[in-house]
C-alpha atoms as a PDB file:
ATOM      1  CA  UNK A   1       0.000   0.000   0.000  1.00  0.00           C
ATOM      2  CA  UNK A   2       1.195   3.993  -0.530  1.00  0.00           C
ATOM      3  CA  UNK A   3       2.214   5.844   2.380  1.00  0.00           C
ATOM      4  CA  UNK A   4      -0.081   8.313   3.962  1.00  0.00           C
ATOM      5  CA  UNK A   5       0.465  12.006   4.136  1.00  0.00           C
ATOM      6  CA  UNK A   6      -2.148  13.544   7.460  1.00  0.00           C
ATOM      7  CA  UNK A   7      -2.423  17.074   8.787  1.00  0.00           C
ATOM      8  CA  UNK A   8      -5.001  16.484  11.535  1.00  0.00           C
ATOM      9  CA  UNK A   9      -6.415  20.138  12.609  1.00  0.00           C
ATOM     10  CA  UNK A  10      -8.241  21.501  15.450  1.00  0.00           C
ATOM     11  CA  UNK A  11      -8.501  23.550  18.174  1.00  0.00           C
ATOM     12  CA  UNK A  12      -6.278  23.152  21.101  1.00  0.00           C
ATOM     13  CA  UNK A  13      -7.999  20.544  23.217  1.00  0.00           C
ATOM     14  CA  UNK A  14     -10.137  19.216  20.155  1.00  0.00           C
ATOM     15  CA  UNK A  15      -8.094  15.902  20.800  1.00  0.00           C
ATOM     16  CA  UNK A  16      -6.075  15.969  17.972  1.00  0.00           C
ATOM     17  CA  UNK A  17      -2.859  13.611  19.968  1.00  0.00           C
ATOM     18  CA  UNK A  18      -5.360  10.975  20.905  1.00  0.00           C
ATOM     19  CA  UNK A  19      -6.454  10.674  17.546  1.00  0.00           C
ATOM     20  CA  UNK A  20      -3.362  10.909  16.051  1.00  0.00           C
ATOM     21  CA  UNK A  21      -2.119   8.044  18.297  1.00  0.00           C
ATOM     22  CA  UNK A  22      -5.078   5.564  17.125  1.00  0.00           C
ATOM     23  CA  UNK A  23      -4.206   6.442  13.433  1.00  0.00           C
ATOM     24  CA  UNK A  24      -1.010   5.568  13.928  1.00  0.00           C
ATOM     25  CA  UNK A  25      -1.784   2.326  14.847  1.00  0.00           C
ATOM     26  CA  UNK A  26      -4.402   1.627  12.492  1.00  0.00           C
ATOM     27  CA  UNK A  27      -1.909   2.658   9.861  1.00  0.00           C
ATOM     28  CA  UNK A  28       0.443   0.277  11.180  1.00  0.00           C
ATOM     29  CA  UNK A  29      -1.722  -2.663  11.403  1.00  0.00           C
ATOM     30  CA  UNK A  30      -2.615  -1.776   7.399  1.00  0.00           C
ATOM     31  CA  UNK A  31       0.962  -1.199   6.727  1.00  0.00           C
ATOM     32  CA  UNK A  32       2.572  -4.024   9.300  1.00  0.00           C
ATOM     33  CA  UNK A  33       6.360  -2.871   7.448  1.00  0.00           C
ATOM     34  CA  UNK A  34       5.365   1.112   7.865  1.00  0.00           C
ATOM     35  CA  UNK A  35       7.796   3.515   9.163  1.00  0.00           C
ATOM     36  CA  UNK A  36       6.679   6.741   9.606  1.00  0.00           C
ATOM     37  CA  UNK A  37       7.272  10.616  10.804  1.00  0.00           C
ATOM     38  CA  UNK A  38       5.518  11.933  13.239  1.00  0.00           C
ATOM     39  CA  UNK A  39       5.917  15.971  12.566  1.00  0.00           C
ATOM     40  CA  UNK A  40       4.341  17.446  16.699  1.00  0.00           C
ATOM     41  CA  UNK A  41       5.475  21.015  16.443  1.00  0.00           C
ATOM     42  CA  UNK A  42       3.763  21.796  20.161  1.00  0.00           C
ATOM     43  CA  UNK A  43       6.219  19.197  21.551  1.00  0.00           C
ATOM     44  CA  UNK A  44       9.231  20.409  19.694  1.00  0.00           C
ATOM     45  CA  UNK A  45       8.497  24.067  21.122  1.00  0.00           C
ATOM     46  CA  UNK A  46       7.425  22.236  24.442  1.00  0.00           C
ATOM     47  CA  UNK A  47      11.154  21.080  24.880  1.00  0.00           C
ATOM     48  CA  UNK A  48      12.699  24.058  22.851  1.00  0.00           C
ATOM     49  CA  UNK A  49      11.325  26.452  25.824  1.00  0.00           C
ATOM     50  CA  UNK A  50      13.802  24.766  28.059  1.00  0.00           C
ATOM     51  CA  UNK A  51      16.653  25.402  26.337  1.00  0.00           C
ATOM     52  CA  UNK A  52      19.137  28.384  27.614  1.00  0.00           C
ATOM     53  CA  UNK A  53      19.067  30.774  24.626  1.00  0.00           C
ATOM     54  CA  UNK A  54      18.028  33.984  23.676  1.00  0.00           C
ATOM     55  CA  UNK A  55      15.407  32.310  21.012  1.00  0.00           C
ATOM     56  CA  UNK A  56      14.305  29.841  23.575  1.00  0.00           C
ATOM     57  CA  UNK A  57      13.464  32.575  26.271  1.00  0.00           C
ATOM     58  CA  UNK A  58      11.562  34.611  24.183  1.00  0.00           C
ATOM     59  CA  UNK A  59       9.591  31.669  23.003  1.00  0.00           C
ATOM     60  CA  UNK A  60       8.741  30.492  26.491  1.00  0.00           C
ATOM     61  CA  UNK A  61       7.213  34.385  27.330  1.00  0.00           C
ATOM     62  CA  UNK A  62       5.253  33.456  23.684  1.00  0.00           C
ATOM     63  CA  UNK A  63       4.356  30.366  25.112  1.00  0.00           C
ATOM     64  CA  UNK A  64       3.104  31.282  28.584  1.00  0.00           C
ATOM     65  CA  UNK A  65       1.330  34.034  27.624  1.00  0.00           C
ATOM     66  CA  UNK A  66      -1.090  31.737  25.218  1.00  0.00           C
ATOM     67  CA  UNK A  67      -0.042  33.585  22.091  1.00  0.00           C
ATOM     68  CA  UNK A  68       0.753  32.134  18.431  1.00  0.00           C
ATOM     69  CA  UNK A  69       4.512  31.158  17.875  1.00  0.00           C
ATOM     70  CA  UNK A  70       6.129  32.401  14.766  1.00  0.00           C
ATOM     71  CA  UNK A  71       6.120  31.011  12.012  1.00  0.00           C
ATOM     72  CA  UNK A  72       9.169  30.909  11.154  1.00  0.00           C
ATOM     73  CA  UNK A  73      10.259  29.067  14.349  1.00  0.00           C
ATOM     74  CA  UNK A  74       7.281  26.664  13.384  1.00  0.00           C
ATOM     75  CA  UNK A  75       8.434  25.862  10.046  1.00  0.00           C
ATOM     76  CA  UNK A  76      12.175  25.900  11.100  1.00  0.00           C
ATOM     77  CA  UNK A  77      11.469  22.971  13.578  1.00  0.00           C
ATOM     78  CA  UNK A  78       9.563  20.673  11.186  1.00  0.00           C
ATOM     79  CA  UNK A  79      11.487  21.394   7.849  1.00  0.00           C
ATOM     80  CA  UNK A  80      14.525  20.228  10.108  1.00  0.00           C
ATOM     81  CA  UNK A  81      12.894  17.291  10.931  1.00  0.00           C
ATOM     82  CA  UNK A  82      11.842  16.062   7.447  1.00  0.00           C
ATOM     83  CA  UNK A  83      15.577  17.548   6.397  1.00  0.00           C
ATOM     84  CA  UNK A  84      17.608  14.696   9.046  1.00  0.00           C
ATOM     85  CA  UNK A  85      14.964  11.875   8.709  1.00  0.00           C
ATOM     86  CA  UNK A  86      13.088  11.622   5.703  1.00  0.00           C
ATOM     87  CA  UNK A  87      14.348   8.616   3.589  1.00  0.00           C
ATOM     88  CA  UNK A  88      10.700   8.715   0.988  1.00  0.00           C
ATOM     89  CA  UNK A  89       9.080   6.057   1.869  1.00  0.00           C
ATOM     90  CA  UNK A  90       7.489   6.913   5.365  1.00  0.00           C
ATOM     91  CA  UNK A  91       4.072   8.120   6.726  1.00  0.00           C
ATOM     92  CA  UNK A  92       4.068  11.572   6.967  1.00  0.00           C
ATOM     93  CA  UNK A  93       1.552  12.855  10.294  1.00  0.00           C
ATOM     94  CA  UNK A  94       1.102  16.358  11.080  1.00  0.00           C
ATOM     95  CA  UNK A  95       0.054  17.029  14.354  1.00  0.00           C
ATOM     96  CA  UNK A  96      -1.637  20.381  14.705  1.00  0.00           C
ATOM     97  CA  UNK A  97       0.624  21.825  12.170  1.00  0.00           C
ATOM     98  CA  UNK A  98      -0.020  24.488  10.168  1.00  0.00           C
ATOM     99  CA  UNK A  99      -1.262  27.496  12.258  1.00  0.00           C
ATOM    100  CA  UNK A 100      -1.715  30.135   9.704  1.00  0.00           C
ATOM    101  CA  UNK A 101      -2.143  30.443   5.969  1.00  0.00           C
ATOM    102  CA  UNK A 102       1.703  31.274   5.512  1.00  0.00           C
ATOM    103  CA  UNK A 103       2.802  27.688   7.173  1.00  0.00           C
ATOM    104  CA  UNK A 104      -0.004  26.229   5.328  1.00  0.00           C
ATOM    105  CA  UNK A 105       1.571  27.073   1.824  1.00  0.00           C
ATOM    106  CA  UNK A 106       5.160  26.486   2.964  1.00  0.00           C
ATOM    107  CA  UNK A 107       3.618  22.507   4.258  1.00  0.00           C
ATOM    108  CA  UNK A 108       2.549  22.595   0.557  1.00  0.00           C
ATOM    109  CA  UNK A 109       5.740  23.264  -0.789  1.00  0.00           C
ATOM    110  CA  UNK A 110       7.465  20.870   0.980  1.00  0.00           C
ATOM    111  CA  UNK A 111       5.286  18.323   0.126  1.00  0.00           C
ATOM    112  CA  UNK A 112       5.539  19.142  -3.670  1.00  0.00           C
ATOM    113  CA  UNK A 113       9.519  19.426  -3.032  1.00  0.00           C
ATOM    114  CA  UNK A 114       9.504  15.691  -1.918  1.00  0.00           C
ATOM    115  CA  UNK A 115       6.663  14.776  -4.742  1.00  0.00           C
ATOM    116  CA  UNK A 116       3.977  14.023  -1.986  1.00  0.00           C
ATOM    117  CA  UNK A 117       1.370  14.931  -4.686  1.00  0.00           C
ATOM    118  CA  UNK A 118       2.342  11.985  -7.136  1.00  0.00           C
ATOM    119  CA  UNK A 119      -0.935   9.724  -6.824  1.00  0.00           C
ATOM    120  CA  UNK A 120       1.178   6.288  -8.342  1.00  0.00           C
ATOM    121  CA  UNK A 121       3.802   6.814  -5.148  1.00  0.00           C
ATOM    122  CA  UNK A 122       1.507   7.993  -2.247  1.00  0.00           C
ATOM    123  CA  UNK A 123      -1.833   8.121  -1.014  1.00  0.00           C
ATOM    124  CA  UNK A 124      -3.531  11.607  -2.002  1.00  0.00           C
ATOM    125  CA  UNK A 125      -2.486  13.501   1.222  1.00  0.00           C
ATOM    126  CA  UNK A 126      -5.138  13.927   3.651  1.00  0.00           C
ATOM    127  CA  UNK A 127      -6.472  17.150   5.831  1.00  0.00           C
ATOM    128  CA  UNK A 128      -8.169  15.913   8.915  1.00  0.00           C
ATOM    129  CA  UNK A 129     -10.189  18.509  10.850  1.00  0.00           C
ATOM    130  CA  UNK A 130     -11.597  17.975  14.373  1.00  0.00           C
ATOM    131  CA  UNK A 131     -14.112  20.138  14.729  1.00  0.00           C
ATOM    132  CA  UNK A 132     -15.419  21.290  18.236  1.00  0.00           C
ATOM    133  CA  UNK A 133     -16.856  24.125  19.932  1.00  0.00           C
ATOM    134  CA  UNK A 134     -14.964  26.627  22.014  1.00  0.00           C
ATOM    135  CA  UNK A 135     -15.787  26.083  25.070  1.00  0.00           C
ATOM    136  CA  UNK A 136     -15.574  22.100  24.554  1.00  0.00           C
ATOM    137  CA  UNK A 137     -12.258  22.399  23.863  1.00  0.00           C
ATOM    138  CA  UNK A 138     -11.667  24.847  26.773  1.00  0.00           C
ATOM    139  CA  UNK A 139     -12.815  22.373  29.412  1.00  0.00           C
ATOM    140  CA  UNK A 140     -10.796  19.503  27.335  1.00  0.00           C
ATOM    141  CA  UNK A 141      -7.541  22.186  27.863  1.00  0.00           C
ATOM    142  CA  UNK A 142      -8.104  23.012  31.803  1.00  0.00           C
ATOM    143  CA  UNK A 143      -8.075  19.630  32.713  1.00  0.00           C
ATOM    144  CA  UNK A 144      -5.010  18.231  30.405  1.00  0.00           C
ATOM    145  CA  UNK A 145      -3.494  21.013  33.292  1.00  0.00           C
ATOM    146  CA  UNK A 146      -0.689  21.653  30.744  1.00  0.00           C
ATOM    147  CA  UNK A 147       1.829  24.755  31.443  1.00  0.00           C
ATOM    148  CA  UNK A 148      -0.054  26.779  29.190  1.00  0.00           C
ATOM    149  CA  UNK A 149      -3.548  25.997  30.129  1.00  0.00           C
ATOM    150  CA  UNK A 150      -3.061  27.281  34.085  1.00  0.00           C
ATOM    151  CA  UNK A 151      -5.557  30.577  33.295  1.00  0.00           C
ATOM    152  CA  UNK A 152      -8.868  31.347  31.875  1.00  0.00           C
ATOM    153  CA  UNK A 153      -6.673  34.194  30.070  1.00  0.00           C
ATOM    154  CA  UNK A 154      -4.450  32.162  28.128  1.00  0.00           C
ATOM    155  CA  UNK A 155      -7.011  29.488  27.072  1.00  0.00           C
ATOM    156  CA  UNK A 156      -9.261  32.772  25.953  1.00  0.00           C
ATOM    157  CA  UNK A 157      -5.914  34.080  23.806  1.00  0.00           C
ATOM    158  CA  UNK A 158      -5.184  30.652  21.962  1.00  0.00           C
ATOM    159  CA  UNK A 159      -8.928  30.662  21.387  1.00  0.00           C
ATOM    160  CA  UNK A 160      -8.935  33.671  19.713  1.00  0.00           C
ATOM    161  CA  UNK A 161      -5.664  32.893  17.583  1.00  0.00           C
ATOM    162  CA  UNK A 162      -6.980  30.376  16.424  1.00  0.00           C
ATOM    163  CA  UNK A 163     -10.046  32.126  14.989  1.00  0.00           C
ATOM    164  CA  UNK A 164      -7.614  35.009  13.120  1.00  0.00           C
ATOM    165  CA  UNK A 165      -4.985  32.691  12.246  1.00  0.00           C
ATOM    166  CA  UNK A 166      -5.538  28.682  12.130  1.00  0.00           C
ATOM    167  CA  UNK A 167      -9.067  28.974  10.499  1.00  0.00           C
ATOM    168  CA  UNK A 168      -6.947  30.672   7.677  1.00  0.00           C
ATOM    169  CA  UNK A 169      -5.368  28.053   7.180  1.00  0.00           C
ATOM    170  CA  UNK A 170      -8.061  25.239   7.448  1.00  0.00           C
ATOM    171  CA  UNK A 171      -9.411  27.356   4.823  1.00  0.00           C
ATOM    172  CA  UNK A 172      -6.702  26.995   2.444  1.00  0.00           C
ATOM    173  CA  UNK A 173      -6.861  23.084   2.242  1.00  0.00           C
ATOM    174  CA  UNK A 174     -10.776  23.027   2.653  1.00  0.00           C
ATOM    175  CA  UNK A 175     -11.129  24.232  -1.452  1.00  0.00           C
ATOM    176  CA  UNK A 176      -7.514  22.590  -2.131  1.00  0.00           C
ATOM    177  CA  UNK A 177      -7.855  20.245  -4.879  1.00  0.00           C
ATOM    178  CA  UNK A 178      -4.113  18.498  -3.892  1.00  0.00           C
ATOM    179  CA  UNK A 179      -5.554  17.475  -0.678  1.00  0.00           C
ATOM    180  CA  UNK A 180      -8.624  15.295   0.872  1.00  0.00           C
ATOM    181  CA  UNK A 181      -9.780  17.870   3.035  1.00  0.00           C
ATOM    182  CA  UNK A 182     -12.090  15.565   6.126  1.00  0.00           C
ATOM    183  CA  UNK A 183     -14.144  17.758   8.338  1.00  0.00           C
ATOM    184  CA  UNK A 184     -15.098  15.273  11.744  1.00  0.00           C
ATOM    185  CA  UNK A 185     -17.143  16.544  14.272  1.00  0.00           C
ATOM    186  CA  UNK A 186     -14.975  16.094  17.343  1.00  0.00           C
ATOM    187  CA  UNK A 187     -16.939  16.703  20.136  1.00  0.00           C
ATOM    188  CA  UNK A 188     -18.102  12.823  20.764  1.00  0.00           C
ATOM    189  CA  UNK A 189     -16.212   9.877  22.194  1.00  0.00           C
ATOM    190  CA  UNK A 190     -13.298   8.970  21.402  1.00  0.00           C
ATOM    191  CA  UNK A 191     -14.413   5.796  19.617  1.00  0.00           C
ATOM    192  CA  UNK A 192     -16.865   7.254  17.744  1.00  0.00           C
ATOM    193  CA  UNK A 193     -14.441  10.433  15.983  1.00  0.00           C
ATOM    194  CA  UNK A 194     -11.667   7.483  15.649  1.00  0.00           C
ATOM    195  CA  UNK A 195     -14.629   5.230  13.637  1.00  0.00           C
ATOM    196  CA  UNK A 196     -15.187   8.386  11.460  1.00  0.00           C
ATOM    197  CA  UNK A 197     -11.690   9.067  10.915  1.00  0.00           C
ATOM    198  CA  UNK A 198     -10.852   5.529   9.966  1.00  0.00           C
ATOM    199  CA  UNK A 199     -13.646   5.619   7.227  1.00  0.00           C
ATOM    200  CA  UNK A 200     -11.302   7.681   4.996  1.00  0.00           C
ATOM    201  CA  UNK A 201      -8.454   4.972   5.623  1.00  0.00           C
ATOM    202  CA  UNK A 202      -9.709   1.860   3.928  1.00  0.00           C
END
């Protein structure tokens, strides 16, 4: 079988790493030989932050204070990534990457750079949306009790980044013709979004 190529997208606390976890393993028990790449830009800036640099303590006051990282930080961290490890014939999952219209070109590029779009090598690459209402995903945040879900404040500020910025660029694969765009109503079980999501991976 092809590889896959997934950007799963969604509001912080729409469950996007749980999901992304039982895809992996239903990819794996399709493909029983598959390697793959697992591209989770929150946990590369997770450990970044704890670095002792100029970069890294500016992007921990980004970080704290709920806003949106850069993207060119963003796109530095998972172009390195596919740069050191990419051989051509993994899976390729993006977890909660892009987070504006800018990254979501520059994810295009790269994927035309390493001929992602050629249909007789690998699967047509897939958008997967979880879509869920605000203050689900608010109340999914505040008790995950990560660093950056501590305040009503910063919960309210990635909220409203992700209206101005990562709806911008759901919106540019939603129309895309190189992509399966998959819209899945995320605020059910977790069994239930995985059984949608694993209807597009027969």
């Amino acid at each position: 079988m092809l590889p896959h190529t997934v950007i799963c997208m969604g509001r912080s606390g729409s469950g996007k790493g749980t999901q992304i976890k039982l895809l992996q393993e239903l990819i794996k028990k399709q493909h029983s030989d598959a390697s793959m790449i697992h591209i989770e830009t929150g946990e590369y800036f997770r450990a970044f932050i704890q670095e002792n640099s100029v970069s890294a303590h500016i992007s921990k006051k980004v970080y704290l204070e709920g806003q949106r990282q850069p993207d060119f930080l963003a796109i530095s961290m998972w172009g390195y990534v596919l740069c050191k490890d990419y051989t051509g014939d993994e899976h390729l999952v993006f977890d909660g990457t892009p987070r504006s219209p800018y990254e979501a070109a520059i994810i295009q590029d790269a994927l035309s750079f390493y001929n992602r779009f050629d249909e007789k090598l690998f699967n047509k690459p897939k958008i997967v949306f979880l879509d869920v209402p605000e203050d689900w995903s608010m109340d999914k945040m505040l008790k995950r009790g990560r660093i950056d879900d501590k305040t009503k404040e910063q919960m309210e500020l990635r909220s409203k980044w992700f209206e101005s910025e990562v709806v911008g660029a759901i919106d540019f694969f939603r129309n895309n013709p190189k992509f399966d765009f998959i819209q899945i109503q995320g605020d059910k079980s977790i069994e239930e979004v995985h059984a949608e999501i694993a209807k597009h991976f027969v």
